[in-house]
C-alpha atoms as a PDB file:
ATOM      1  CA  UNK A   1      24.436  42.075  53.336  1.00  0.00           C
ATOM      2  CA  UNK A   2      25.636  44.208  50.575  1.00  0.00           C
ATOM      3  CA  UNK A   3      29.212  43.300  51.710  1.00  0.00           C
ATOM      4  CA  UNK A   4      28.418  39.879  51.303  1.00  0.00           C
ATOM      5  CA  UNK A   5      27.084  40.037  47.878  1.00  0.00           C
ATOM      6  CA  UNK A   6      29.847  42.326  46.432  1.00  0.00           C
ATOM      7  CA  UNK A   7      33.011  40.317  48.392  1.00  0.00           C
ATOM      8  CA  UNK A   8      32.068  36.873  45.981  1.00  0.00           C
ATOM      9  CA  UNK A   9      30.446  37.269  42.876  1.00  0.00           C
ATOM     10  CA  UNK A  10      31.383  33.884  41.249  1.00  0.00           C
ATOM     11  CA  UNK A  11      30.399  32.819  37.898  1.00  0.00           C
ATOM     12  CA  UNK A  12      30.749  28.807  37.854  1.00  0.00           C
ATOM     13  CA  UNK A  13      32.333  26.002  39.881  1.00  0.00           C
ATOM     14  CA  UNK A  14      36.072  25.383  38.728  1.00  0.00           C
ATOM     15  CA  UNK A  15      39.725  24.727  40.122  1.00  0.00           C
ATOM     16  CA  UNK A  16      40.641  27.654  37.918  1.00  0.00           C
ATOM     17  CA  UNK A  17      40.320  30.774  38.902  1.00  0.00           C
ATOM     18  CA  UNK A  18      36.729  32.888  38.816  1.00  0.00           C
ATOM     19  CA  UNK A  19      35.750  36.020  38.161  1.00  0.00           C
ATOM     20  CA  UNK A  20      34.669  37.757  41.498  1.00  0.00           C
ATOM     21  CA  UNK A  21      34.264  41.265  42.922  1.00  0.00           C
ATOM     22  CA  UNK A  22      35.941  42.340  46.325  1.00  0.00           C
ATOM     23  CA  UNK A  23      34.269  44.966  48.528  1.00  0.00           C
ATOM     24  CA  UNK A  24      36.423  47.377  49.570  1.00  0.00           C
ATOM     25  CA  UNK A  25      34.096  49.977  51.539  1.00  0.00           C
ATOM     26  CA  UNK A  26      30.960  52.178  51.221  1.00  0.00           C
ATOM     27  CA  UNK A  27      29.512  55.525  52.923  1.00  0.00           C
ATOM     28  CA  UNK A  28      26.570  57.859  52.378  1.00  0.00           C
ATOM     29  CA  UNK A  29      28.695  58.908  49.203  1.00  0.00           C
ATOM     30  CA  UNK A  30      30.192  56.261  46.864  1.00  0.00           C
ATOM     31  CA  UNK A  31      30.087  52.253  47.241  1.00  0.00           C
ATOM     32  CA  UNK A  32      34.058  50.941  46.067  1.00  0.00           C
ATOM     33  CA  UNK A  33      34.896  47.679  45.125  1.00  0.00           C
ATOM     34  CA  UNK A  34      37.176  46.021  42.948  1.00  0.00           C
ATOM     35  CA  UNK A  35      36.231  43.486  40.019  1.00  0.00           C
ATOM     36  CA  UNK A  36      38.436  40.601  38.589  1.00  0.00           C
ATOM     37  CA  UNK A  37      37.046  39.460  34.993  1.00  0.00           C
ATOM     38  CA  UNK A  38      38.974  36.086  34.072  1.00  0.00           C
ATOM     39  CA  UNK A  39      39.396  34.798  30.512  1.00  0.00           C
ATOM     40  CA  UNK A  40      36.882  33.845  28.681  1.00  0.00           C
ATOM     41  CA  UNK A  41      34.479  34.643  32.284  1.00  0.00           C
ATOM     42  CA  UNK A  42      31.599  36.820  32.330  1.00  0.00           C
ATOM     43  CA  UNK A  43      30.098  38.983  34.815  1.00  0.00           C
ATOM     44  CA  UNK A  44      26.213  37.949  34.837  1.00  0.00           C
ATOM     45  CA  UNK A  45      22.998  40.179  33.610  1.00  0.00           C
ATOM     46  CA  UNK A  46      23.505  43.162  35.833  1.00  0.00           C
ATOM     47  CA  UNK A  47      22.541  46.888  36.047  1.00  0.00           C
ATOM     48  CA  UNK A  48      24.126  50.290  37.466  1.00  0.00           C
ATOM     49  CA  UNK A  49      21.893  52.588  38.987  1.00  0.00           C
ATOM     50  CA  UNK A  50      24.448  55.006  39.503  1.00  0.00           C
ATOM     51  CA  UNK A  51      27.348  56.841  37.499  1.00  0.00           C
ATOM     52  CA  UNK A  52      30.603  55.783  38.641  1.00  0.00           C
ATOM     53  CA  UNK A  53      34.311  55.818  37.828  1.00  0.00           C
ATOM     54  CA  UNK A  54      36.261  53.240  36.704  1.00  0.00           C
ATOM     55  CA  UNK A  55      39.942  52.730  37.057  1.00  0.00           C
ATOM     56  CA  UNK A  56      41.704  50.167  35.073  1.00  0.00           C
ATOM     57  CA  UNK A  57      44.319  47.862  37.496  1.00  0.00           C
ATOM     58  CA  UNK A  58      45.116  45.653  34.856  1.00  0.00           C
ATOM     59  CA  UNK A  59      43.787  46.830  31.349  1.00  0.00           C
ATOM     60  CA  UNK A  60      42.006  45.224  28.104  1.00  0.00           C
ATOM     61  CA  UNK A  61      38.806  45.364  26.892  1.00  0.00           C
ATOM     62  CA  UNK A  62      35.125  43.629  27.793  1.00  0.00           C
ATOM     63  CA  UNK A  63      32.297  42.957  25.451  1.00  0.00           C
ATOM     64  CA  UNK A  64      29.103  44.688  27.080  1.00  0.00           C
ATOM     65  CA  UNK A  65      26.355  42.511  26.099  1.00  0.00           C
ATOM     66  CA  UNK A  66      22.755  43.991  26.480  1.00  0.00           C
ATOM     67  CA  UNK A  67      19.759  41.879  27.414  1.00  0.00           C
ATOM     68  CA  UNK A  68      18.577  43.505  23.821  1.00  0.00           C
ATOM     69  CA  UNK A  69      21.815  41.537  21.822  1.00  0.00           C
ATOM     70  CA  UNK A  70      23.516  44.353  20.998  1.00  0.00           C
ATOM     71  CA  UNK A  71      26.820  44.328  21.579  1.00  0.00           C
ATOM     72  CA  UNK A  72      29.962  46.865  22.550  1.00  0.00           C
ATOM     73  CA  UNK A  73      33.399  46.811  23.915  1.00  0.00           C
ATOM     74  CA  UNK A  74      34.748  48.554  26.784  1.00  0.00           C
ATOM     75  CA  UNK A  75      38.530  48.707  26.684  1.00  0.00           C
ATOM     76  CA  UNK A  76      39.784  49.901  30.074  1.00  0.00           C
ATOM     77  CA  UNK A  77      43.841  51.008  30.125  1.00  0.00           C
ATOM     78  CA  UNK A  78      46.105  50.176  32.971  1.00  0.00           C
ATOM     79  CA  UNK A  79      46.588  53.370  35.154  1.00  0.00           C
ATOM     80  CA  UNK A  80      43.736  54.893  33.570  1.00  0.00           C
ATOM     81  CA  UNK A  81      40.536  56.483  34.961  1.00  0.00           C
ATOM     82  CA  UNK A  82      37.135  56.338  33.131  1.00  0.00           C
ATOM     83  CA  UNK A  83      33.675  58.349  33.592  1.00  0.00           C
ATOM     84  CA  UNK A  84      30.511  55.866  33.370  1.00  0.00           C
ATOM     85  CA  UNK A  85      26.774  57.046  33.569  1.00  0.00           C
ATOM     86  CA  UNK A  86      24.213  55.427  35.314  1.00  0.00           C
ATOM     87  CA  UNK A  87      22.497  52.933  33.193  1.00  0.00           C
ATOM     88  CA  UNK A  88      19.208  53.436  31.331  1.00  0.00           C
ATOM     89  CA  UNK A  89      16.201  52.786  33.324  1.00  0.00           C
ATOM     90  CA  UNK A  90      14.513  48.699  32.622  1.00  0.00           C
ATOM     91  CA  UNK A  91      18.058  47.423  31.056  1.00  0.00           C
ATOM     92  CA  UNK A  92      20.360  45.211  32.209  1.00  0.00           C
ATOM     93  CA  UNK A  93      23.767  43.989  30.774  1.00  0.00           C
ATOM     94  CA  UNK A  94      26.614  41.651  30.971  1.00  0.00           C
ATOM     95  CA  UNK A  95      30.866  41.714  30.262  1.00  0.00           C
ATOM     96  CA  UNK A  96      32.258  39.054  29.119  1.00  0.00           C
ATOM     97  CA  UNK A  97      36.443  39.202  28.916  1.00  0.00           C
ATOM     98  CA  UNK A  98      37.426  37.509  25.349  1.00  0.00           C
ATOM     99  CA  UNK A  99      41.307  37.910  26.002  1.00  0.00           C
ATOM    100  CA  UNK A 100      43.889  35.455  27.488  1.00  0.00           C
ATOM    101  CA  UNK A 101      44.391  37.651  30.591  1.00  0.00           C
ATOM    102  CA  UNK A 102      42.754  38.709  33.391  1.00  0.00           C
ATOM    103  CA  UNK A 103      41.218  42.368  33.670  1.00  0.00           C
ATOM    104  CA  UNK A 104      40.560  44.241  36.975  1.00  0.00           C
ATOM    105  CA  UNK A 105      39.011  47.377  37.621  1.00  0.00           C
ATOM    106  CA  UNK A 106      38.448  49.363  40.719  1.00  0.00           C
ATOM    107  CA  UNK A 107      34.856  50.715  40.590  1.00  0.00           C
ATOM    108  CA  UNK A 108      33.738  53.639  42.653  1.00  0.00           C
ATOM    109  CA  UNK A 109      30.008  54.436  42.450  1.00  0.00           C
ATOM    110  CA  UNK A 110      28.700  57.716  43.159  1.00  0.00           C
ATOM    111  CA  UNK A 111      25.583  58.510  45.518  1.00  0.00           C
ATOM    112  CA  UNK A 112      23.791  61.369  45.475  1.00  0.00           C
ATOM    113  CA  UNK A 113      23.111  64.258  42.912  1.00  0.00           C
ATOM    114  CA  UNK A 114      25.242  66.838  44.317  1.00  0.00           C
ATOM    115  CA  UNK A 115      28.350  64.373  43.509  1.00  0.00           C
ATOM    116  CA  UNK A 116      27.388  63.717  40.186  1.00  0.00           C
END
């Protein structure tokens, strides 16, 4: 089931292309998939209940929008790896890509205390 939900993860019904996650695999320690943000796409109100690491495929940078309204930007580089905690308990957030390209990142979350 979890395979299922990570492998499409569409936002909207278009020719064009969407934003979408592919599963790539998952043990007893980390969950891996990879995430395509489109132009002008978001990824929808979502939460991470575990740190992770985050490798930039193809780089540029996201607007992390809270439920709250506050905004941020997360600029990932191409080639680059980056260190994410687990989110703070009750909130939830969304990315939205602003640019004119596509961004993908390889996430890799991390299960278990002793990993972390």
């Amino acid at each position: 089931m979890l395979a299922y939900l990570l492998t499409t993860f569409i936002c909207g019904v278009s020719d064009e292309p969407q934003t979408h996650r592919v599963f790539q695999f998952e043990n007893e320690h980390v969950r891996v998939w990879k995430t395509v943000i489109m132009p002008r796409q978001p990824l929808k109100m979502h939460r991470h209940d575990c740190s992770r690491v985050v490798v930039g495929l193809k780089g540029g940078s996201l607007t992390k929008i809270e439920e709250s309204g506050e905004t941020s930007e997360l600029k990932f580089e191409s080639g680059k790896a980056y260190w994410l905690t687990e989110d703070p308990p009750g909130t939830r957030h969304a990315d939205v890509n602003e640019s004119d390209e596509p961004i993908e990142v390889m996430v890799m979350e991390l299960f278990g205390r002793d990993l972390v």
